[in-house]
Protein backbone atom coordinates (compact mmCIF):
# COMPACT_ATOMS: atom_id res chain seq x y z
CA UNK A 1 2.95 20.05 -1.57
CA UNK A 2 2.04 16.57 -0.09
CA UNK A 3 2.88 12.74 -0.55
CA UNK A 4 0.53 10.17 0.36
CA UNK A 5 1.23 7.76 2.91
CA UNK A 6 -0.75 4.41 3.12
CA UNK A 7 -1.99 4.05 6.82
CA UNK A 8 -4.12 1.26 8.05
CA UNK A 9 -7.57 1.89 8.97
CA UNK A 10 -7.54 -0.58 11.28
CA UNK A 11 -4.49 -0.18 13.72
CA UNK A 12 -2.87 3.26 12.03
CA UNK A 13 0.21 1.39 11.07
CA UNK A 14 1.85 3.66 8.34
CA UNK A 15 3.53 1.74 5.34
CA UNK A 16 5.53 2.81 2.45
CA UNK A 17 5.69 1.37 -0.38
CA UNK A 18 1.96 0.29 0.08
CA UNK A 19 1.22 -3.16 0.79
CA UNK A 20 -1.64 -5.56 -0.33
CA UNK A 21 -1.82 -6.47 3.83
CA UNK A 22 -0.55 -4.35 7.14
CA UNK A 23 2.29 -5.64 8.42
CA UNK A 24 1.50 -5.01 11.80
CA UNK A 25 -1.91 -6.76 11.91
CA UNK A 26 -2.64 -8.40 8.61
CA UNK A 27 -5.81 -5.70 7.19
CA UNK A 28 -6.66 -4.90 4.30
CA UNK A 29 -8.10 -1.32 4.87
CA UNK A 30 -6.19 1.26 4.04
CA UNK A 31 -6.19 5.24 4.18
CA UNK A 32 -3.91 7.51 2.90
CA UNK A 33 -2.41 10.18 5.04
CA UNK A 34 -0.47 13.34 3.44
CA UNK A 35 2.95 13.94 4.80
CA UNK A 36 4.09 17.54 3.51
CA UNK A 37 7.82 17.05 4.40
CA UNK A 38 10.69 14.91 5.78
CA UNK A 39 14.46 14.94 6.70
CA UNK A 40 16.80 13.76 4.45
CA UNK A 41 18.81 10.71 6.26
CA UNK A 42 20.90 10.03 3.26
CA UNK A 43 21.24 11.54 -0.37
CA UNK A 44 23.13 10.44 -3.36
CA UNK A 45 23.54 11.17 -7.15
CA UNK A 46 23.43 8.27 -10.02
CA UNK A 47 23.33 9.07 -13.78
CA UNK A 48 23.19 12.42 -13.01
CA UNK A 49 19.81 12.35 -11.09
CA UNK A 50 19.76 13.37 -7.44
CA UNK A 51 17.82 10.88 -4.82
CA UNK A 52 17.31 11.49 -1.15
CA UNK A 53 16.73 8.73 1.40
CA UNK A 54 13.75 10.90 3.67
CA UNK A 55 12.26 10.08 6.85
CA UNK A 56 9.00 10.93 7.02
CA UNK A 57 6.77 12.23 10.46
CA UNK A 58 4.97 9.31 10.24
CA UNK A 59 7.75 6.81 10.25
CA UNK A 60 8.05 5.33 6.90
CA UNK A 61 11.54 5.90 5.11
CA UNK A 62 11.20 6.58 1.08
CA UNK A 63 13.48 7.08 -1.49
CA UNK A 64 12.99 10.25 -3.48
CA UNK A 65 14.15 11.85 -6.85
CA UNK A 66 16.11 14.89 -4.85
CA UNK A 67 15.26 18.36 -6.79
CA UNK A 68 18.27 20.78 -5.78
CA UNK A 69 20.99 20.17 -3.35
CA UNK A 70 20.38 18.59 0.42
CA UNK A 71 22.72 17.54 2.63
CA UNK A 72 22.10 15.12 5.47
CA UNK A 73 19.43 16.35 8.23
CA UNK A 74 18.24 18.91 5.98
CA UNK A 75 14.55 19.52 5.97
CA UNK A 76 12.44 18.68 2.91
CA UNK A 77 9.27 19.44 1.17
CA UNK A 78 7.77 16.12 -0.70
CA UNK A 79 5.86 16.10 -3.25
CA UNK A 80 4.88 13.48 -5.67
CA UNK A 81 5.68 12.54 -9.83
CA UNK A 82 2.67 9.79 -10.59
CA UNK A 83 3.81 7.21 -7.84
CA UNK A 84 7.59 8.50 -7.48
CA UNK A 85 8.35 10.75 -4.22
CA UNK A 86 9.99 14.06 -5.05
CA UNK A 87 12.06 15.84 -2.34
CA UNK A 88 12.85 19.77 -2.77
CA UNK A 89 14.76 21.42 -0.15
């Protein structure tokens, strides 16, 4: 399982949610760059659907729909719906 992560081409500034220009130096090139997993810095449940806040290796913090139970600092396996980040412990 993998999630994509937008990376520049030009100065390998990782970005999530993607971006039309790098933040760090204004390109437009991007890659993408899989991340298989993350740690969960913060988790939460609304309407009945589990979300995970997850720090990434690369950097970028995302917010993911949480399948089964994590608790802070747990590790997790990302994966994604479409666009939206899943997190499974």
């Amino acid at each position: 399982m993998t999630f994509l992560i937008p990376v520049c081409a030009v100065c390998d500034h990782p970005t999530f949610p993607p971006r039309l220009l790098c933040a760090n130096c204004g390109a437009r090139e991007w890659r993408a760059s899989a991340v298989d997993g993350g740690v969960v810095v913060q988790s939460t449940e609304r309407d009945g659907i589990s979300i995970a806040t997850v720090r990434t290796p690369l950097g970028p913090v995302l917010v993911a729909r949480l399948l089964g139970a994590a608790t802070t600092g747990a590790a997790v396996q990302l994966d994604a719906d479409g666009t939206v980040p899943v997190a499974t412990p």
